[in-house]
N, C-alpha and C. Protein backbone atom coordinates (compact mmCIF):
# COMPACT_ATOMS: atom_id res chain seq x y z
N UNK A 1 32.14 113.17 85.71
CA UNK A 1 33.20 112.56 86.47
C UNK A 1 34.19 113.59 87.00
N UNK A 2 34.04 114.69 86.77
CA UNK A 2 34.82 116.16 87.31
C UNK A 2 34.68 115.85 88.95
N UNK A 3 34.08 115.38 89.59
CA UNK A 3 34.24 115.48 91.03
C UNK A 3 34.72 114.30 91.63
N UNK A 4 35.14 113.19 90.84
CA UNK A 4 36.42 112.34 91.20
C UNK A 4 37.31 112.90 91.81
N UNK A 5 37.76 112.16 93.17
CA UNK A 5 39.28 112.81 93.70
C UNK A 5 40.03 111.90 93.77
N UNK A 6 41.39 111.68 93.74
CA UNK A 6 42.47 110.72 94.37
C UNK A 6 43.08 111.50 95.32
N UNK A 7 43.97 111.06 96.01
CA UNK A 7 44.70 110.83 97.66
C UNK A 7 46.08 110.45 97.27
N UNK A 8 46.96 111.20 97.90
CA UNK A 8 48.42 110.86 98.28
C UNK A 8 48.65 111.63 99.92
N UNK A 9 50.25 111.23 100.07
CA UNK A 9 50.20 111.58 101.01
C UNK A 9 51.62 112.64 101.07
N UNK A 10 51.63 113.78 101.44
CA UNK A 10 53.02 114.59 101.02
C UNK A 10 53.42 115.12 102.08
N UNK A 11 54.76 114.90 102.29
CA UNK A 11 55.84 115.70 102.97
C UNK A 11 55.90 117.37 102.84
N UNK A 12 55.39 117.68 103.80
CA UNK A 12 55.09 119.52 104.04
C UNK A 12 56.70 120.21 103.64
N UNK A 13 57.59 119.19 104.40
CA UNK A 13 58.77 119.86 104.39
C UNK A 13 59.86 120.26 103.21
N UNK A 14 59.41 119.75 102.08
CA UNK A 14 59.90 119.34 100.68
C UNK A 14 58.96 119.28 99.87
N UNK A 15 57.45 118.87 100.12
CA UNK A 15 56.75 119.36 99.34
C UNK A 15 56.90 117.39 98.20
N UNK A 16 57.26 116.69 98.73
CA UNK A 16 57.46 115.66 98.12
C UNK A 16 56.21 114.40 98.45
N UNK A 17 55.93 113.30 97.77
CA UNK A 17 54.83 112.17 97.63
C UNK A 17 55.71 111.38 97.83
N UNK A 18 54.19 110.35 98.83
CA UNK A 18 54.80 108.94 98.90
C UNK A 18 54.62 108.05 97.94
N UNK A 19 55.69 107.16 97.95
CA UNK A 19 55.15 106.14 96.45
C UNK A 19 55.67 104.69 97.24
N UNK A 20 54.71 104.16 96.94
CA UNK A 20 55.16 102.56 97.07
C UNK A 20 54.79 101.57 96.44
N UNK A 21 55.40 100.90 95.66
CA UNK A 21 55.67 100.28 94.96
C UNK A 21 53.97 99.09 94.80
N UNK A 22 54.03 98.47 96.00
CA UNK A 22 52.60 97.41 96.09
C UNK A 22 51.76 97.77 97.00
N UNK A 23 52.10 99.33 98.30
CA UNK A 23 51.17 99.84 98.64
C UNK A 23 50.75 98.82 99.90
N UNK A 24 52.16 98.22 100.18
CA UNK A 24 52.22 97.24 101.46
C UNK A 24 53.43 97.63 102.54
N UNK A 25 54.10 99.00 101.80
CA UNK A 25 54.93 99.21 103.12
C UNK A 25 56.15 98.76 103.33
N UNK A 26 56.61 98.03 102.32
CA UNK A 26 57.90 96.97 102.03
C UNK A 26 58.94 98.26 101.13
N UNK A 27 58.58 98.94 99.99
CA UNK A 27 59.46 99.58 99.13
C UNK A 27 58.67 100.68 98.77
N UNK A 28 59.01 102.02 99.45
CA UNK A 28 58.69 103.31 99.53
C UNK A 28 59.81 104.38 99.30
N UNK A 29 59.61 105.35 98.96
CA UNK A 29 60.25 106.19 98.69
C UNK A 29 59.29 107.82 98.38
N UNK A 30 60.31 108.94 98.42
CA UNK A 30 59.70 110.20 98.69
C UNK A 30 60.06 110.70 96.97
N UNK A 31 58.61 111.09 96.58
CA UNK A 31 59.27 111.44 95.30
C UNK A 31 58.66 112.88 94.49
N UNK A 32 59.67 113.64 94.39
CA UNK A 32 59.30 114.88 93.51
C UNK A 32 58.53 115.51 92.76
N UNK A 33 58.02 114.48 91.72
CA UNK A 33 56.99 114.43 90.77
C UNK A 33 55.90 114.16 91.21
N UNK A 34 54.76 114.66 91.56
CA UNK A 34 53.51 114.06 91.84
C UNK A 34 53.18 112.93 90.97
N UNK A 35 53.30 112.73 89.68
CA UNK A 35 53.13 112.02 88.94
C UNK A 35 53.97 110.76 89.47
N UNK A 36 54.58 110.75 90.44
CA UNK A 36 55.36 109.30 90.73
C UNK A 36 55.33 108.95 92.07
N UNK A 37 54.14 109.54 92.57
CA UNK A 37 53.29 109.59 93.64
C UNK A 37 52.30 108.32 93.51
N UNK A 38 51.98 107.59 95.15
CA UNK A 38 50.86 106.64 95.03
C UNK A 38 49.91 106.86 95.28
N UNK A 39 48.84 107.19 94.10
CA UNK A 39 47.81 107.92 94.11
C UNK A 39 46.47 106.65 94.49
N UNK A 40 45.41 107.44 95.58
CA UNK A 40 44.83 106.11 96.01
C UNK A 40 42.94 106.91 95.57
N UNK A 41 41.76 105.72 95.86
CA UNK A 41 41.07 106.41 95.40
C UNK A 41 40.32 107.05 96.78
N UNK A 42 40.96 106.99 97.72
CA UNK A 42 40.26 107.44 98.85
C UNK A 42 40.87 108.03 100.11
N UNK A 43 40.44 108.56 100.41
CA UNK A 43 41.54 109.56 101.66
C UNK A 43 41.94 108.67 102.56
N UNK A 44 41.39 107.82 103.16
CA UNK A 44 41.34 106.43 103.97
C UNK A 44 41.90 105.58 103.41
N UNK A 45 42.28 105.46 102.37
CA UNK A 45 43.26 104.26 101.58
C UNK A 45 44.58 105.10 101.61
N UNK A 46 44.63 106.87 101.67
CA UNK A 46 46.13 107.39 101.48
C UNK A 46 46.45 107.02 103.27
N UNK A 47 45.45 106.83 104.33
CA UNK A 47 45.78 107.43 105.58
C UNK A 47 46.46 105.90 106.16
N UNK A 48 46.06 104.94 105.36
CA UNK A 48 46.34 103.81 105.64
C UNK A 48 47.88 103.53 105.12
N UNK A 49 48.03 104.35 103.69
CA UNK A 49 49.52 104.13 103.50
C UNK A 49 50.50 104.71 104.30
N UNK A 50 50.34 105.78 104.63
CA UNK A 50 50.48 106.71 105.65
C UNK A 50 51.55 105.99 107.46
N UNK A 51 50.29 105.51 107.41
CA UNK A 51 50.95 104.64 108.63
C UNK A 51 51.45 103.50 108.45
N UNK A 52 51.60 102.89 107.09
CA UNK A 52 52.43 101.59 106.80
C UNK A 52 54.03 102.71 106.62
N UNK A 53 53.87 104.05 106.40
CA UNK A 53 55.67 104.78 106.28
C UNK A 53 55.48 105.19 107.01
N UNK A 54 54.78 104.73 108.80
CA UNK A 54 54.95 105.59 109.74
C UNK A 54 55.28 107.24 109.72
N UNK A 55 54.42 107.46 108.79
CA UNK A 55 54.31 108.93 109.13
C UNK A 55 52.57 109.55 109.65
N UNK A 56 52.21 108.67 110.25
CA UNK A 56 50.53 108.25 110.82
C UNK A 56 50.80 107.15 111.90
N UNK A 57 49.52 107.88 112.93
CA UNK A 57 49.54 106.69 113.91
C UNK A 57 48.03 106.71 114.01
N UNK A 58 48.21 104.89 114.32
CA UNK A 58 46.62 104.24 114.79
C UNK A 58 45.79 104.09 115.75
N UNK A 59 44.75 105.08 116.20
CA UNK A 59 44.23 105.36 117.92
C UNK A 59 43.17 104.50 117.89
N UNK A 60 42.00 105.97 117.86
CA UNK A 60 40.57 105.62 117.75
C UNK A 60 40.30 106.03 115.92
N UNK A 61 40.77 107.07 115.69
CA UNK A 61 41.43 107.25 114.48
C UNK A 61 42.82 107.09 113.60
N UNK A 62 42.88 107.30 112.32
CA UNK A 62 44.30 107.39 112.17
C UNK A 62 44.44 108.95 111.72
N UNK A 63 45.56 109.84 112.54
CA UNK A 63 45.97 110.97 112.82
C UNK A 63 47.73 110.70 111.70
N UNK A 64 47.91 111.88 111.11
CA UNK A 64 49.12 111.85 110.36
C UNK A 64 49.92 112.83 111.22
N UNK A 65 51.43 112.36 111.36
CA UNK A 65 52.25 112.87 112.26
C UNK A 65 52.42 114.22 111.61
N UNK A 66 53.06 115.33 112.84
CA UNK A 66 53.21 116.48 111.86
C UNK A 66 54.54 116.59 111.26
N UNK A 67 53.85 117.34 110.22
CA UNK A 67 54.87 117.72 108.92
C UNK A 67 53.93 117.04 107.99
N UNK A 68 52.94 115.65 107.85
CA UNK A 68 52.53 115.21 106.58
C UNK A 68 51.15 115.91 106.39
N UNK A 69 50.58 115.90 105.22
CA UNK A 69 49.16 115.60 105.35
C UNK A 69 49.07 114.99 103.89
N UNK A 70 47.64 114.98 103.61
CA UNK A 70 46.90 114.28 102.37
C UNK A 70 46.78 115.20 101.43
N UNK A 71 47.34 114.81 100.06
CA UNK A 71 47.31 115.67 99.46
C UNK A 71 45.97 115.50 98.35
N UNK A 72 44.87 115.85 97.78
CA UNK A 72 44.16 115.45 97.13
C UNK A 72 44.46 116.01 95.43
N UNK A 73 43.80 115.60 94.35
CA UNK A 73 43.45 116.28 92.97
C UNK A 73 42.35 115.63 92.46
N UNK A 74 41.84 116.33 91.01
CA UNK A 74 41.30 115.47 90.43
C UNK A 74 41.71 114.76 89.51
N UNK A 75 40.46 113.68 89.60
CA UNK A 75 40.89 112.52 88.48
C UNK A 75 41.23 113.01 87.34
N UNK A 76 41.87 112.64 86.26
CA UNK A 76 42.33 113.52 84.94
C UNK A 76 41.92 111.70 83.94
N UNK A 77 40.60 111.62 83.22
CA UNK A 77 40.71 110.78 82.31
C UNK A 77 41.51 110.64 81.02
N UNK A 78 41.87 110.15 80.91
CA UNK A 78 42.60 109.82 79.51
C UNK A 78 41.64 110.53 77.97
N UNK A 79 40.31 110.02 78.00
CA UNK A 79 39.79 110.07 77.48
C UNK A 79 39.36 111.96 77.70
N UNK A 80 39.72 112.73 78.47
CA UNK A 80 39.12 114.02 78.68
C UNK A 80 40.59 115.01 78.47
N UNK A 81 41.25 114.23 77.90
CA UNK A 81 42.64 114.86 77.84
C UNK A 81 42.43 115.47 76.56
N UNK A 82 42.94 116.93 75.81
CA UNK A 82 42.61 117.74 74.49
C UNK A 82 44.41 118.24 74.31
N UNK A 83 44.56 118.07 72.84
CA UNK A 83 45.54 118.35 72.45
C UNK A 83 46.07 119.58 72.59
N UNK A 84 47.18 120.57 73.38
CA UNK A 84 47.52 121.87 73.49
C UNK A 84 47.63 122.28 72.30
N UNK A 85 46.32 123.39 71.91
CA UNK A 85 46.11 124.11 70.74
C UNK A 85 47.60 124.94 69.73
N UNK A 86 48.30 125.37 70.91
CA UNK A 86 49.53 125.94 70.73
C UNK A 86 51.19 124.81 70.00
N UNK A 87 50.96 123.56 70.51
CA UNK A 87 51.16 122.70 69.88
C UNK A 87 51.44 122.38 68.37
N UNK A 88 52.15 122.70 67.81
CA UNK A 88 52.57 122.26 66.39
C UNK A 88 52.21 120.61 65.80
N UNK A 89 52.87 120.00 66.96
CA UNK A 89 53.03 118.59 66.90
C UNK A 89 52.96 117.75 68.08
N UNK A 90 51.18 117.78 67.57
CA UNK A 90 51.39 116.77 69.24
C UNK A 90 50.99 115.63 69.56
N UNK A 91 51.72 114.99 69.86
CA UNK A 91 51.67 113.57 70.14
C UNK A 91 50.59 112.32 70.76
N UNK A 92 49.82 112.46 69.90
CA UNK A 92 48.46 111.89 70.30
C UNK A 92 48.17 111.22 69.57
């Protein structure tokens, strides 16, 4: 499962993620933490959020305005997560 990716979509200029709340475009916000980023499972599901925060427009394709693009990573399972050896006490 190492070649799982997810999709966000980030502000070049700050270096910040979009997050929205139900991923309908109603309650969005730019946020710092990738981790509080709306992570999608497909580049086409981020390009779609994209243009619900008008920062993408809809042609023949959907094109992201400049300054954004897609930011990708990999999936990180829960289950593939290992305790930091260096760690005294760790919370697992």
């Amino acid at each position: 499962m190492a070649d799982e990716m997810e999709y966000a979509v980030r502000r070049v200029s700050d270096g910040r993620y979009l997050w929205d709340d139900d991923l309908d475009g109603v309650h969005q916000s730019w946020q710092k933490d990738p981790e509080n980023a709306s992570w999608l499972d497909t580049e086409a599901e981020a390009l779609n959020l994209a243009v619900l925060a008008d920062v993408a427009e809809e042609n023949d394709e959907i094109e992201l305005k400049d300054g954004y693009e897609i930011a990708s990573r990999p999936i990180t399972w829960e289950d593939d997560l290992q305790p930091d050896p260096d760690d005294p006490n760790p919370e697992w």
